[in-house]
PDB file of N, CA and C in Angstrom:
ATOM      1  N   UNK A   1       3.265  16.303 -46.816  1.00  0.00           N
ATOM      2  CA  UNK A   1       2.505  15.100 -46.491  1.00  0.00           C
ATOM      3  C   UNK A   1       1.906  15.262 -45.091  1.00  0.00           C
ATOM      4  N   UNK A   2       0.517  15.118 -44.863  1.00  0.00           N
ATOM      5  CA  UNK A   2      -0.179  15.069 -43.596  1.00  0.00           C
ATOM      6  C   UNK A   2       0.125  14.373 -42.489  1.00  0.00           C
ATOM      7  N   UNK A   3       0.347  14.561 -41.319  1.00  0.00           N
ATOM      8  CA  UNK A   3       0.993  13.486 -40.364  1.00  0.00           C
ATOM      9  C   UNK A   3      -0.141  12.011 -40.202  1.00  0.00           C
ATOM     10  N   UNK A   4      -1.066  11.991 -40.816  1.00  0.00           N
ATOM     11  CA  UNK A   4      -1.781  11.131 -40.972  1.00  0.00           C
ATOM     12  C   UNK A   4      -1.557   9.957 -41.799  1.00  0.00           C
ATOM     13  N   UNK A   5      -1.034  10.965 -43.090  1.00  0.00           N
ATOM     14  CA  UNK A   5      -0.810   9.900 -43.864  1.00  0.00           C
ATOM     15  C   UNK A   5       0.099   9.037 -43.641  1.00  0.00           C
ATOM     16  N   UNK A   6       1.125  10.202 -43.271  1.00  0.00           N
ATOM     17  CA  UNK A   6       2.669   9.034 -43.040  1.00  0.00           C
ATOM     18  C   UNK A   6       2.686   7.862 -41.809  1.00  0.00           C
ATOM     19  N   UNK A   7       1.377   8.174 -40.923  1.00  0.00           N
ATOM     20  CA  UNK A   7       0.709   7.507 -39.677  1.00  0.00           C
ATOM     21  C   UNK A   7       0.394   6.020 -40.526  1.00  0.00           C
ATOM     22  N   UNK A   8      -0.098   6.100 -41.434  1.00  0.00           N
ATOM     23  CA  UNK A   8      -1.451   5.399 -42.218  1.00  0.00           C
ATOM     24  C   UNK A   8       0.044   4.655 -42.871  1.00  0.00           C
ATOM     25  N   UNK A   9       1.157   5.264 -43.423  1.00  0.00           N
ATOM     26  CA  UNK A   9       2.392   4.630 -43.823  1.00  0.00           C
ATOM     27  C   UNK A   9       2.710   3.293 -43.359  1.00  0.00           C
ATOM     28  N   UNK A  10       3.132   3.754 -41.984  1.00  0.00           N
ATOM     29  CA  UNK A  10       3.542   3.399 -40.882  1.00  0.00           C
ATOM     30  C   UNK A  10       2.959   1.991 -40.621  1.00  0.00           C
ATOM     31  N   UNK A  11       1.640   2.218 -40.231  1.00  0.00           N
ATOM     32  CA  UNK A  11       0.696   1.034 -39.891  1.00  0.00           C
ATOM     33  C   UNK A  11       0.822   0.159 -41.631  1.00  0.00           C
ATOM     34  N   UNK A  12       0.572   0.347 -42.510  1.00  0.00           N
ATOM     35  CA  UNK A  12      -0.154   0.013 -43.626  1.00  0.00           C
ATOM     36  C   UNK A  12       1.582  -1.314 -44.012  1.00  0.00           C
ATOM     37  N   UNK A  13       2.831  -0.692 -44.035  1.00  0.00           N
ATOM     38  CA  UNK A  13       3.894  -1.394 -43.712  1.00  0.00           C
ATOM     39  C   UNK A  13       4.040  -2.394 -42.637  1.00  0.00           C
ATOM     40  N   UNK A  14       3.335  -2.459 -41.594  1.00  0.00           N
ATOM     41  CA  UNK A  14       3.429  -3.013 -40.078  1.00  0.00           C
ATOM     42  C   UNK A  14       2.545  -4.202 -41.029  1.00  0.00           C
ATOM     43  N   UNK A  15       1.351  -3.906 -41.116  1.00  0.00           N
ATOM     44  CA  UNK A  15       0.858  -4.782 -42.069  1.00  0.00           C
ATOM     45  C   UNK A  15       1.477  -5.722 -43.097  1.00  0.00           C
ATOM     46  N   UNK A  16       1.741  -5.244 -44.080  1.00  0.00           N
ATOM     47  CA  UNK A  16       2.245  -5.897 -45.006  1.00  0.00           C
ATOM     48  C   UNK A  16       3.397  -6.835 -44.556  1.00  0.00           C
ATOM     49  N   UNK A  17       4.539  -6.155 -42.957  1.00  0.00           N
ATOM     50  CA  UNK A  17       5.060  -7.386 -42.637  1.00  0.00           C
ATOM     51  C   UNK A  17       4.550  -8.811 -42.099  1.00  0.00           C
ATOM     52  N   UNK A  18       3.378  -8.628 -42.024  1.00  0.00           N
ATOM     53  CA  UNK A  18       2.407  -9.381 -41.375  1.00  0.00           C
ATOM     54  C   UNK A  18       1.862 -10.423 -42.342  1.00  0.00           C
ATOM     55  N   UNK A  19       2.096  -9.895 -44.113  1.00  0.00           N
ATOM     56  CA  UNK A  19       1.811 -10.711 -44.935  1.00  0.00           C
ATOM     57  C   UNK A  19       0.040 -10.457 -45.109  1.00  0.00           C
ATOM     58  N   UNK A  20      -0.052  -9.355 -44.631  1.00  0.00           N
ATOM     59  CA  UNK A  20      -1.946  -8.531 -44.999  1.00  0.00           C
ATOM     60  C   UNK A  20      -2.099  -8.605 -46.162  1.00  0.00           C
ATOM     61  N   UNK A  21      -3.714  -8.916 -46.217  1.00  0.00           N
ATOM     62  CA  UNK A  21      -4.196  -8.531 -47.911  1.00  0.00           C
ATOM     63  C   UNK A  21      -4.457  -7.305 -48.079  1.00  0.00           C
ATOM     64  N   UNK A  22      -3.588  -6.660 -48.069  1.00  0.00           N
ATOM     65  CA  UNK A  22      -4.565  -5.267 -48.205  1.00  0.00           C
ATOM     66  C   UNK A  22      -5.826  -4.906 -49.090  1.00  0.00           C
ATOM     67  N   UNK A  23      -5.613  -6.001 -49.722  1.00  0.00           N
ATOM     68  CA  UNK A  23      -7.036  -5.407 -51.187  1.00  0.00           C
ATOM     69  C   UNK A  23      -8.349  -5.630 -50.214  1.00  0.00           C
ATOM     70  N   UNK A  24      -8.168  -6.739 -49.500  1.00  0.00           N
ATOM     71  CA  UNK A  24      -8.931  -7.281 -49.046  1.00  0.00           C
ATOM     72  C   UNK A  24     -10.037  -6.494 -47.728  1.00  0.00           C
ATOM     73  N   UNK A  25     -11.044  -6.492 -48.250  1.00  0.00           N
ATOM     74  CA  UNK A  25     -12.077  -5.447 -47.414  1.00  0.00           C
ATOM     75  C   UNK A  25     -12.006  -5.958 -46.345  1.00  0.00           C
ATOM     76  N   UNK A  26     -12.127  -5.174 -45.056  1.00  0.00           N
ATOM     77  CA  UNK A  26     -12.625  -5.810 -43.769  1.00  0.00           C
ATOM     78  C   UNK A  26     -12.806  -4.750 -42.676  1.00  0.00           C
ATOM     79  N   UNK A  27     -13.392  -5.148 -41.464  1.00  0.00           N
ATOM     80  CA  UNK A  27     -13.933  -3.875 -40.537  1.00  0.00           C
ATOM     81  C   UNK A  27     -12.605  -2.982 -40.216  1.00  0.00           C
ATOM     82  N   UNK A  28     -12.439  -1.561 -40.527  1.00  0.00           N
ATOM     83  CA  UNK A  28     -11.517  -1.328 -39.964  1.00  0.00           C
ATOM     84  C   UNK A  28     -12.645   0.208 -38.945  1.00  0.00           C
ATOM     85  N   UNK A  29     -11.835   0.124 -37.452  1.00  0.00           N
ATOM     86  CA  UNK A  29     -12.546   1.107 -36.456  1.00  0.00           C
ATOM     87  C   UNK A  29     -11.348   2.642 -36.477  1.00  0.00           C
ATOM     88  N   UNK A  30     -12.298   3.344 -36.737  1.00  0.00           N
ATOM     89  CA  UNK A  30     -11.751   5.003 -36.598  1.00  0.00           C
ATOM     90  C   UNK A  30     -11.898   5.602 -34.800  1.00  0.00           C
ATOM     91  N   UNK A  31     -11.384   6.014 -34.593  1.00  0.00           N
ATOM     92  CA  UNK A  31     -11.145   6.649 -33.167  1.00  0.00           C
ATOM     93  C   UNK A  31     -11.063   8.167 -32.918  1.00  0.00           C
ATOM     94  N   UNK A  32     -12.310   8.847 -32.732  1.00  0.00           N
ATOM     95  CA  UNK A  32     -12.788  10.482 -32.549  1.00  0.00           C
ATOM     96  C   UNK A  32     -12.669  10.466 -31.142  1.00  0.00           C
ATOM     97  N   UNK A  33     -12.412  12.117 -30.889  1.00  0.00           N
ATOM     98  CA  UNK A  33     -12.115  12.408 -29.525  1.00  0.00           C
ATOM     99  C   UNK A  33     -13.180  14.284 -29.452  1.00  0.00           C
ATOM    100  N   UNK A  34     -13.807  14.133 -28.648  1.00  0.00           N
ATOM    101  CA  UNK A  34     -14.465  15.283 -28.649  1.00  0.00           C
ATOM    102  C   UNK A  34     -14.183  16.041 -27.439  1.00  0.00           C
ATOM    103  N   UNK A  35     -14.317  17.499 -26.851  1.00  0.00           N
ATOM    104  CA  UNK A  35     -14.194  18.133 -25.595  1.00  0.00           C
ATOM    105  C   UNK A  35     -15.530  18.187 -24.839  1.00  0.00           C
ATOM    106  N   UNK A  36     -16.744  18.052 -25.986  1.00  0.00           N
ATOM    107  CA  UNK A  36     -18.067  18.220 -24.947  1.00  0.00           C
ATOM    108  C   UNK A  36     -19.139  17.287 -26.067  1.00  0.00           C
ATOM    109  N   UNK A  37     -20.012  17.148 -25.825  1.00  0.00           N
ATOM    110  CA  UNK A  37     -21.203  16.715 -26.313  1.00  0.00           C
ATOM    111  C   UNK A  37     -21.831  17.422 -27.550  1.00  0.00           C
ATOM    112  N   UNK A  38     -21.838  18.889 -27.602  1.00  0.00           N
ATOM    113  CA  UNK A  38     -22.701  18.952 -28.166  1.00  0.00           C
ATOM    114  C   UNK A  38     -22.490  19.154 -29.793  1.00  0.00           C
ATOM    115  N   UNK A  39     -21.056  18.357 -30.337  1.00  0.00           N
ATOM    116  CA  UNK A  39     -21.038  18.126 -31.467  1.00  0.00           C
ATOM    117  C   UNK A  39     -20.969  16.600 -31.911  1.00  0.00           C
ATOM    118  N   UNK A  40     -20.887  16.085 -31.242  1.00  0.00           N
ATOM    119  CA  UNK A  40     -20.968  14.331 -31.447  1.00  0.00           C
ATOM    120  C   UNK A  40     -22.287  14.298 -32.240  1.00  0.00           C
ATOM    121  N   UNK A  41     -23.370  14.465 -31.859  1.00  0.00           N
ATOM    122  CA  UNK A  41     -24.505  13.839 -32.294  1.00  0.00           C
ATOM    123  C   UNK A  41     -24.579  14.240 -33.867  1.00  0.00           C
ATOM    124  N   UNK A  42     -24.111  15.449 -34.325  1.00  0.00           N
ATOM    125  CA  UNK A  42     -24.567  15.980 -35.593  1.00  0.00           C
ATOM    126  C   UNK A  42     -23.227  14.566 -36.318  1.00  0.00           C
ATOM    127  N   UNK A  43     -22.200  14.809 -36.003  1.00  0.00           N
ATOM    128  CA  UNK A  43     -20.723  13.834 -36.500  1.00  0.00           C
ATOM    129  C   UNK A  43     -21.525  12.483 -36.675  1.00  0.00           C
ATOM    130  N   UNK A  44     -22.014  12.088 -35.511  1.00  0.00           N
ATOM    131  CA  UNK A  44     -22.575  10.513 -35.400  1.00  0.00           C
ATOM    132  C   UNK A  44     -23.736  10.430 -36.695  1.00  0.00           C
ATOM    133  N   UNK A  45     -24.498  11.470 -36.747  1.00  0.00           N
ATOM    134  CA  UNK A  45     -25.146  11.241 -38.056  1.00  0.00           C
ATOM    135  C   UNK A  45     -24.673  11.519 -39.342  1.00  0.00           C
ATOM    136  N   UNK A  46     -23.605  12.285 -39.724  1.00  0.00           N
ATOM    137  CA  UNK A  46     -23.096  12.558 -40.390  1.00  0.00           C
ATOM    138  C   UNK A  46     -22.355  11.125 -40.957  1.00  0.00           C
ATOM    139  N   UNK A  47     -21.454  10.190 -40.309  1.00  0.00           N
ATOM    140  CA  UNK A  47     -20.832   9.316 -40.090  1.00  0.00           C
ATOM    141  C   UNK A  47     -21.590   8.299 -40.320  1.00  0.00           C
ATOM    142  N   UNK A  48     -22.639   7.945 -39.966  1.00  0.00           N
ATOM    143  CA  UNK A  48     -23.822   6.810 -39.922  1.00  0.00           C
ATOM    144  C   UNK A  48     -24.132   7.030 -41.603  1.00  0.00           C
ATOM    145  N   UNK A  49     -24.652   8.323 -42.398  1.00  0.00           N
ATOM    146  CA  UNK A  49     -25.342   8.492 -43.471  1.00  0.00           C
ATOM    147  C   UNK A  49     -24.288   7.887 -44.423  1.00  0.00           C
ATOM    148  N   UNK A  50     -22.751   8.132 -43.852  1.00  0.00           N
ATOM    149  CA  UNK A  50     -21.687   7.691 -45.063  1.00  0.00           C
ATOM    150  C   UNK A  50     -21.056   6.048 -44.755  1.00  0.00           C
ATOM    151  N   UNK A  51     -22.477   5.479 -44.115  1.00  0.00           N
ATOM    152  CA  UNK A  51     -21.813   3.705 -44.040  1.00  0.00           C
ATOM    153  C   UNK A  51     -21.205   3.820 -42.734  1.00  0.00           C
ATOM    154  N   UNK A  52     -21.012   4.183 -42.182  1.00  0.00           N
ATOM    155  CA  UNK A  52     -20.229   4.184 -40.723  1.00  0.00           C
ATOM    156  C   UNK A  52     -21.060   3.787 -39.498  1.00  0.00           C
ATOM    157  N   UNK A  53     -20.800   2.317 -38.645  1.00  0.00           N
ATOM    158  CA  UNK A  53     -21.655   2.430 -37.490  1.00  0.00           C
ATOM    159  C   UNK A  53     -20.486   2.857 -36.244  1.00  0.00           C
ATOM    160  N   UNK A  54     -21.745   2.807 -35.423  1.00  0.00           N
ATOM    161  CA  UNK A  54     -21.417   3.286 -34.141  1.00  0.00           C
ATOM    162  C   UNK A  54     -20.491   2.149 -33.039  1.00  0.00           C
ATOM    163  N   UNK A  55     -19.105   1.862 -32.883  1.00  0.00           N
ATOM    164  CA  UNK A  55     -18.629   0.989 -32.592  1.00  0.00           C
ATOM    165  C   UNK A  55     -18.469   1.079 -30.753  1.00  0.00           C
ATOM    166  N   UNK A  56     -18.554   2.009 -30.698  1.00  0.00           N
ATOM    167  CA  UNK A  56     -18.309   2.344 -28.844  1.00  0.00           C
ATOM    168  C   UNK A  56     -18.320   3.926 -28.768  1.00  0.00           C
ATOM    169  N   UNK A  57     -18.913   4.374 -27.369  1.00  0.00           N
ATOM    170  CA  UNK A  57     -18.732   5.606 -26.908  1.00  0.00           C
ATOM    171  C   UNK A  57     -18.244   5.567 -25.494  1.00  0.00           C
ATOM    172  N   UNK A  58     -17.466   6.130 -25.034  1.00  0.00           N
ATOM    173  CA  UNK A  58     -16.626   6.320 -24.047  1.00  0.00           C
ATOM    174  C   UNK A  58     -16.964   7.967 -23.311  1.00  0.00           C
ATOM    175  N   UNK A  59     -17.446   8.049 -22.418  1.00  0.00           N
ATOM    176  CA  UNK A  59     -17.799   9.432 -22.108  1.00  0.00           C
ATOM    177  C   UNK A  59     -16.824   9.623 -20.542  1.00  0.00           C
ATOM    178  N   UNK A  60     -15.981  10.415 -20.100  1.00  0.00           N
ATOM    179  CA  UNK A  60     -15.143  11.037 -18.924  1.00  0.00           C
ATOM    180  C   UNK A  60     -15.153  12.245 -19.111  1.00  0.00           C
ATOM    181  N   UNK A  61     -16.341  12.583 -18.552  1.00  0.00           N
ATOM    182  CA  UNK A  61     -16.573  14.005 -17.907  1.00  0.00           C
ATOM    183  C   UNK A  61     -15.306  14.561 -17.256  1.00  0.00           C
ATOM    184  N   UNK A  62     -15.256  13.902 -16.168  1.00  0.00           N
ATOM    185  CA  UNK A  62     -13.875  14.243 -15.169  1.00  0.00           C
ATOM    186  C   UNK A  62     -12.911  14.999 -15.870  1.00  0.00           C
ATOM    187  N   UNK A  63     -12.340  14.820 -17.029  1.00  0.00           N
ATOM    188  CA  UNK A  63     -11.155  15.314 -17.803  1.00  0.00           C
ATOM    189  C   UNK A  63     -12.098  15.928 -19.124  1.00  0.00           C
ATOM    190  N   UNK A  64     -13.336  15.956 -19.387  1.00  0.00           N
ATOM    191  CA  UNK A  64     -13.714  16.665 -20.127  1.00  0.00           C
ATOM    192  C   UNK A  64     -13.207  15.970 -21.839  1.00  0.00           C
ATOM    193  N   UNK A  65     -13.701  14.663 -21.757  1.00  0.00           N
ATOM    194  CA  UNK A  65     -13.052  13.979 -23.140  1.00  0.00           C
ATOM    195  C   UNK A  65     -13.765  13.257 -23.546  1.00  0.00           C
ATOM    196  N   UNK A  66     -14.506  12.704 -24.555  1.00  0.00           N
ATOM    197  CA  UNK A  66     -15.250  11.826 -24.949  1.00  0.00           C
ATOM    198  C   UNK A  66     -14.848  11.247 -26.021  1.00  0.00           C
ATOM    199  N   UNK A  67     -14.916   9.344 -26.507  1.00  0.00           N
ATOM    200  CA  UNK A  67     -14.350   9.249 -27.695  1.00  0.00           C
ATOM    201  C   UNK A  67     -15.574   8.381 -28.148  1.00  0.00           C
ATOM    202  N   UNK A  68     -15.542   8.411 -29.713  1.00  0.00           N
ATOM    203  CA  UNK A  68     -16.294   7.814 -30.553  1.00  0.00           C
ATOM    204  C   UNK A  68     -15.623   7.017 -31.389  1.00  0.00           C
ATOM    205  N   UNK A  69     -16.065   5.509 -31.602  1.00  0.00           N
ATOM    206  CA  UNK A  69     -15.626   4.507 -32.382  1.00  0.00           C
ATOM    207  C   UNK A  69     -16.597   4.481 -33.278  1.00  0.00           C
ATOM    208  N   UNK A  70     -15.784   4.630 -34.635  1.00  0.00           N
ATOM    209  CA  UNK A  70     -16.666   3.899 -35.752  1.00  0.00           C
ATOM    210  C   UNK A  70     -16.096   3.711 -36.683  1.00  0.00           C
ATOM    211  N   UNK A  71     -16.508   2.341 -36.802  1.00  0.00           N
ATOM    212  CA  UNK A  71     -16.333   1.342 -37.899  1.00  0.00           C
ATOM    213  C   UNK A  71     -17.110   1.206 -38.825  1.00  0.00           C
ATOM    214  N   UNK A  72     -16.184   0.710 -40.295  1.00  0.00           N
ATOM    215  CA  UNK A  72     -16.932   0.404 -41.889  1.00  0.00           C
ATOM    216  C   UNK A  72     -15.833  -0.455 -42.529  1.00  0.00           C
ATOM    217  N   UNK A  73     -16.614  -1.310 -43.228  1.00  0.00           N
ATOM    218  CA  UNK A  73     -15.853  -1.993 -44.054  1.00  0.00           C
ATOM    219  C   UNK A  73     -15.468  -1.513 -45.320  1.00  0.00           C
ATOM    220  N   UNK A  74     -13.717  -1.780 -45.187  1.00  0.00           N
ATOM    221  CA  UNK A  74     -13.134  -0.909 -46.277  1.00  0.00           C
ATOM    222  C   UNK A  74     -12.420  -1.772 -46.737  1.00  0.00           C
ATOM    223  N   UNK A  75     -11.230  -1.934 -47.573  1.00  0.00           N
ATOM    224  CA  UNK A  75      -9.603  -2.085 -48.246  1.00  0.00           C
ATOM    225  C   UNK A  75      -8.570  -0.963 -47.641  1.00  0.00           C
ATOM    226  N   UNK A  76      -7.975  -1.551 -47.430  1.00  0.00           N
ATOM    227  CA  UNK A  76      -6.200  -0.650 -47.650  1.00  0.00           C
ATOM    228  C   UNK A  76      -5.727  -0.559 -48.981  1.00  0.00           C
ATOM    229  N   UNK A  77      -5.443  -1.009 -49.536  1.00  0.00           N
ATOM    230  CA  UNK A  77      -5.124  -0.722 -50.543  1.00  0.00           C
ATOM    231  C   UNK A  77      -5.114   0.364 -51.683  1.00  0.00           C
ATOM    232  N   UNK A  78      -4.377   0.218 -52.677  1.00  0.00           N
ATOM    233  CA  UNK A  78      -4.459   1.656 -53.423  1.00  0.00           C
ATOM    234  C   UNK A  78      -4.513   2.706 -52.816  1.00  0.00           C
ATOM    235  N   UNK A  79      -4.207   3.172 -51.828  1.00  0.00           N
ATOM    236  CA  UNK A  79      -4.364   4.525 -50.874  1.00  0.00           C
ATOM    237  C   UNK A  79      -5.725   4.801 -50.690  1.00  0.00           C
ATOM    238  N   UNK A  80      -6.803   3.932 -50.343  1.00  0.00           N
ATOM    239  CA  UNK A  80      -8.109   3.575 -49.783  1.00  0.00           C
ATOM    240  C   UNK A  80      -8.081   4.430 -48.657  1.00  0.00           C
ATOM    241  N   UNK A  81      -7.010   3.975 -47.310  1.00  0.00           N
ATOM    242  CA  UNK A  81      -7.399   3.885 -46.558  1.00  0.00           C
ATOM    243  C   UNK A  81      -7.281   5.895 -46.160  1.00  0.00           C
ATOM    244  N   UNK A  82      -6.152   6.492 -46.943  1.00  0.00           N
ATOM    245  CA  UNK A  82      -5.440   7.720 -47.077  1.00  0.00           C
ATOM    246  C   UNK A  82      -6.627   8.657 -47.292  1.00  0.00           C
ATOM    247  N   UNK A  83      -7.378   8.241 -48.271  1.00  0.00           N
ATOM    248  CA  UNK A  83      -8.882   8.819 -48.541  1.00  0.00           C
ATOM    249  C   UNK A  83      -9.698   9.101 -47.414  1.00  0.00           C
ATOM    250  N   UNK A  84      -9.979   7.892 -46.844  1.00  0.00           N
ATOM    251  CA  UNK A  84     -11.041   7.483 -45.757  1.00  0.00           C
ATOM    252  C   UNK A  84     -10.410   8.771 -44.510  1.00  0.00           C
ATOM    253  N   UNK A  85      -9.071   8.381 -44.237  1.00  0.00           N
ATOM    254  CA  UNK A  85      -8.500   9.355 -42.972  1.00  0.00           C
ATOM    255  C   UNK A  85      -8.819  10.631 -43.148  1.00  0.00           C
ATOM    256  N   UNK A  86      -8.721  11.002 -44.738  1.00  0.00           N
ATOM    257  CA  UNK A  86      -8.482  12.755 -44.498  1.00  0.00           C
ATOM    258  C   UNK A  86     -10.312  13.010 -44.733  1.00  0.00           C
ATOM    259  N   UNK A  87     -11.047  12.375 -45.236  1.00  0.00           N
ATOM    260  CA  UNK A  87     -12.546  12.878 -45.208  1.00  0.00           C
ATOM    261  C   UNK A  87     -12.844  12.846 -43.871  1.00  0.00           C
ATOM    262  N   UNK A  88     -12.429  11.943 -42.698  1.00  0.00           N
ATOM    263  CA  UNK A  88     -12.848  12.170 -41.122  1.00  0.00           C
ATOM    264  C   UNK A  88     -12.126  13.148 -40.801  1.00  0.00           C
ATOM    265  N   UNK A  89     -10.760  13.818 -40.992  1.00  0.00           N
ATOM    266  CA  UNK A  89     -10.170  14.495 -40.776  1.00  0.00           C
ATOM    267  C   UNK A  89     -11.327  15.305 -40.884  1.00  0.00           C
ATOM    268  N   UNK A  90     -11.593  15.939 -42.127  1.00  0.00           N
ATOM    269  CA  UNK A  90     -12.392  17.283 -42.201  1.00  0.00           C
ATOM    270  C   UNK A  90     -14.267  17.162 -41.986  1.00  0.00           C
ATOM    271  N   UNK A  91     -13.930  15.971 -41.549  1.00  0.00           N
ATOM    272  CA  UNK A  91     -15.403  16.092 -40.495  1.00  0.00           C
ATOM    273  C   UNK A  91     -14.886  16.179 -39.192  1.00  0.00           C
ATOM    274  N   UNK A  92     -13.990  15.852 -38.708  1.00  0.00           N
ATOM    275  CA  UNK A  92     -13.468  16.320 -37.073  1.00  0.00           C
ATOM    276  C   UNK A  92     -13.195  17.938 -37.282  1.00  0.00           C
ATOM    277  N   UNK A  93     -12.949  18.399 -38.299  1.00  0.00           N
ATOM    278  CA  UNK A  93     -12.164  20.034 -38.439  1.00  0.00           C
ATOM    279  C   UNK A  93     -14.190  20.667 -38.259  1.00  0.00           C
ATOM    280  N   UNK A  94     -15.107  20.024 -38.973  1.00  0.00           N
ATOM    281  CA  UNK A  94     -16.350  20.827 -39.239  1.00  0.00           C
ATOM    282  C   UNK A  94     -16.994  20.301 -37.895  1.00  0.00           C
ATOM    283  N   UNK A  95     -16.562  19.706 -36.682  1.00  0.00           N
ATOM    284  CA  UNK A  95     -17.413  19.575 -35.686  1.00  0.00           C
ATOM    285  C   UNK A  95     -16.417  19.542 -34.172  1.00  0.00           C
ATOM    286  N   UNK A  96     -15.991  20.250 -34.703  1.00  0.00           N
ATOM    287  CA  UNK A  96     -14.370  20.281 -33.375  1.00  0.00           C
ATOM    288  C   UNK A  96     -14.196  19.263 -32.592  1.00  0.00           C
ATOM    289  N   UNK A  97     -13.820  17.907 -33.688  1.00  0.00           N
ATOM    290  CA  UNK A  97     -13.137  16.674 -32.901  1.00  0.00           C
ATOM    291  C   UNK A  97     -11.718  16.937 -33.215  1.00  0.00           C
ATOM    292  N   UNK A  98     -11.488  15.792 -32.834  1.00  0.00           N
ATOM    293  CA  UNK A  98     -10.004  15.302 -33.112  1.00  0.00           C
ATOM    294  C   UNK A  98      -9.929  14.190 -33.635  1.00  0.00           C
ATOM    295  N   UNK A  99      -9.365  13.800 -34.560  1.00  0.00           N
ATOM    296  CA  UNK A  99      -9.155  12.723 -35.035  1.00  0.00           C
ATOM    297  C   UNK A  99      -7.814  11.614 -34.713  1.00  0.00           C
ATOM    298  N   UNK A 100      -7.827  10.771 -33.952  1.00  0.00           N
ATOM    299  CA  UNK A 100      -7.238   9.836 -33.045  1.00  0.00           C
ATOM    300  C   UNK A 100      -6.699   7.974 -33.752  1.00  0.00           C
ATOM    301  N   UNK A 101      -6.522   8.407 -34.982  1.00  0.00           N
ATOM    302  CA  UNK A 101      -6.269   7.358 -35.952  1.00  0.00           C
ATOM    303  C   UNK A 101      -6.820   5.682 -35.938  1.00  0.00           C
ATOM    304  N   UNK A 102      -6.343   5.112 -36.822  1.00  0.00           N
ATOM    305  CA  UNK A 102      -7.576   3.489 -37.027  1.00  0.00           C
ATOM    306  C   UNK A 102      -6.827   2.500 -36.522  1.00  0.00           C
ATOM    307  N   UNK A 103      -7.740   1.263 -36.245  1.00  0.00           N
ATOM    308  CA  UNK A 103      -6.831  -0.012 -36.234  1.00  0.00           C
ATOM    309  C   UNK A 103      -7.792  -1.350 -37.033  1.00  0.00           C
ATOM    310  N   UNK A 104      -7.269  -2.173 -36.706  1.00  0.00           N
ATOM    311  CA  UNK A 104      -8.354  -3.146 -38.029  1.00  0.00           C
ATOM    312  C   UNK A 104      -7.253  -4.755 -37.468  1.00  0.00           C
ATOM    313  N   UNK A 105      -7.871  -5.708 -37.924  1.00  0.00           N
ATOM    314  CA  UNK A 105      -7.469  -6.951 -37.999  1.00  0.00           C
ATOM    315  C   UNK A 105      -6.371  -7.239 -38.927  1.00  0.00           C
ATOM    316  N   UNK A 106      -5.574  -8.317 -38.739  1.00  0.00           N
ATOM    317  CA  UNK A 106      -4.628  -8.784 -39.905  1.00  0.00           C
ATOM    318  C   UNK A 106      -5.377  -9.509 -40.844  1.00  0.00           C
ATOM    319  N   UNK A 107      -5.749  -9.416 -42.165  1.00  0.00           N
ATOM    320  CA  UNK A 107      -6.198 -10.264 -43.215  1.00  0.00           C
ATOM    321  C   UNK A 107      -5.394 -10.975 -43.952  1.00  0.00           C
ATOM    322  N   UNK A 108      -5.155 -12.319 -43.839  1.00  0.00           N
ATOM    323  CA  UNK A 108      -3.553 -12.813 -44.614  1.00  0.00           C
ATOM    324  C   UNK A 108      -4.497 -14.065 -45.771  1.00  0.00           C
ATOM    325  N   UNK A 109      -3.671 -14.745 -46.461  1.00  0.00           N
ATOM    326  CA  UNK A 109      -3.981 -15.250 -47.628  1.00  0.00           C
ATOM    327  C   UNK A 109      -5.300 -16.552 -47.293  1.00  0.00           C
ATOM    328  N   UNK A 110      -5.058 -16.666 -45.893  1.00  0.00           N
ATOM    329  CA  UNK A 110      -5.832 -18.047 -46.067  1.00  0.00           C
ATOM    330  C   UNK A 110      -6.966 -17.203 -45.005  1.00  0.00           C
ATOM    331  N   UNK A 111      -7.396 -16.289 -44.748  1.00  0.00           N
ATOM    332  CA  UNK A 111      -8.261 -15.224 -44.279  1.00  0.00           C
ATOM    333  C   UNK A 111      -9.702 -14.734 -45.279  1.00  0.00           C
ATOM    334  N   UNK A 112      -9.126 -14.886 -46.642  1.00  0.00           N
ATOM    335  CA  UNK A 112      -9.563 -14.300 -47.422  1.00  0.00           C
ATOM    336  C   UNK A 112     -11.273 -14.607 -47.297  1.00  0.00           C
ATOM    337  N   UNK A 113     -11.355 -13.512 -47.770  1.00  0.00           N
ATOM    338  CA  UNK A 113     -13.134 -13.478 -47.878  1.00  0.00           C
ATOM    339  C   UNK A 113     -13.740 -12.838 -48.906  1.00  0.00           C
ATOM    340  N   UNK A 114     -12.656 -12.637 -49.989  1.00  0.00           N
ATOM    341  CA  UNK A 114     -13.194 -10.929 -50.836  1.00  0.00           C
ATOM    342  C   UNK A 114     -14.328 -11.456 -51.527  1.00  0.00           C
ATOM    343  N   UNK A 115     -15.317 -10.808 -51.732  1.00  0.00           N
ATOM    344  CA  UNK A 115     -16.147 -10.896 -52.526  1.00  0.00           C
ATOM    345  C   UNK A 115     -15.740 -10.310 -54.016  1.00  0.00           C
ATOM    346  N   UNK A 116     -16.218 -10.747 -55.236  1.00  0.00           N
ATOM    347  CA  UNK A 116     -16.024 -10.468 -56.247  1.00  0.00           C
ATOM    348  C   UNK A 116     -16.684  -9.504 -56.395  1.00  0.00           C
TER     349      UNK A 116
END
């Protein structure tokens, strides 16, 4: 099992004590970490073409680190979110990021918004 997933475990339980909908779609933000510039931009379009916007960029030269936020509206559920992690995974592996795991809002019963 990927240390991601059992990451994605972890949180996805933290949730559910929380009384989360998981079915329930809503913004959740991914967190990339790059060493230089000149693979972000190809990722950022890459990321943009598959529904993904651009939620924040953070640039510190000083330490040579840059991070990229981006967010899409998804579900947890059914191992949704397990999917979503390992396809950024292997877009961080094809543009030498790092992949720096998600966070998202609590969605509870009287939250609801799902569209049919």
């Amino acid at each position: 099992m990927h240390t991601y997933t059992k990451q994605n475990d972890v949180l996805l339980a933290q949730l559910r004590e929380q009384q989360d909908q998981l079915h329930i779609a809503r913004p959740i933000t991914h967190i990339i970490l790059f060493r230089d510039m000149t693979t972000i931009e190809a990722f950022q379009e890459k990321a943009l073409a598959q529904g993904f916007a651009i939620a924040d960029f953070i640039e510190d030269p000083a330490i040579s680190e840059y991070t990229l936020a981006i967010t899409r509206t998804d579900a947890l559920a059914d191992g949704h979110i397990h999917t979503v992690t390992q396809h950024l995974l292997h877009m961080c592996e094809q543009h030498e990021a790092q992949y720096n795991g998600w966070e998202t809002e609590i969605v509870t019963a009287g939250d609801e918004t799902e569209k049919p």
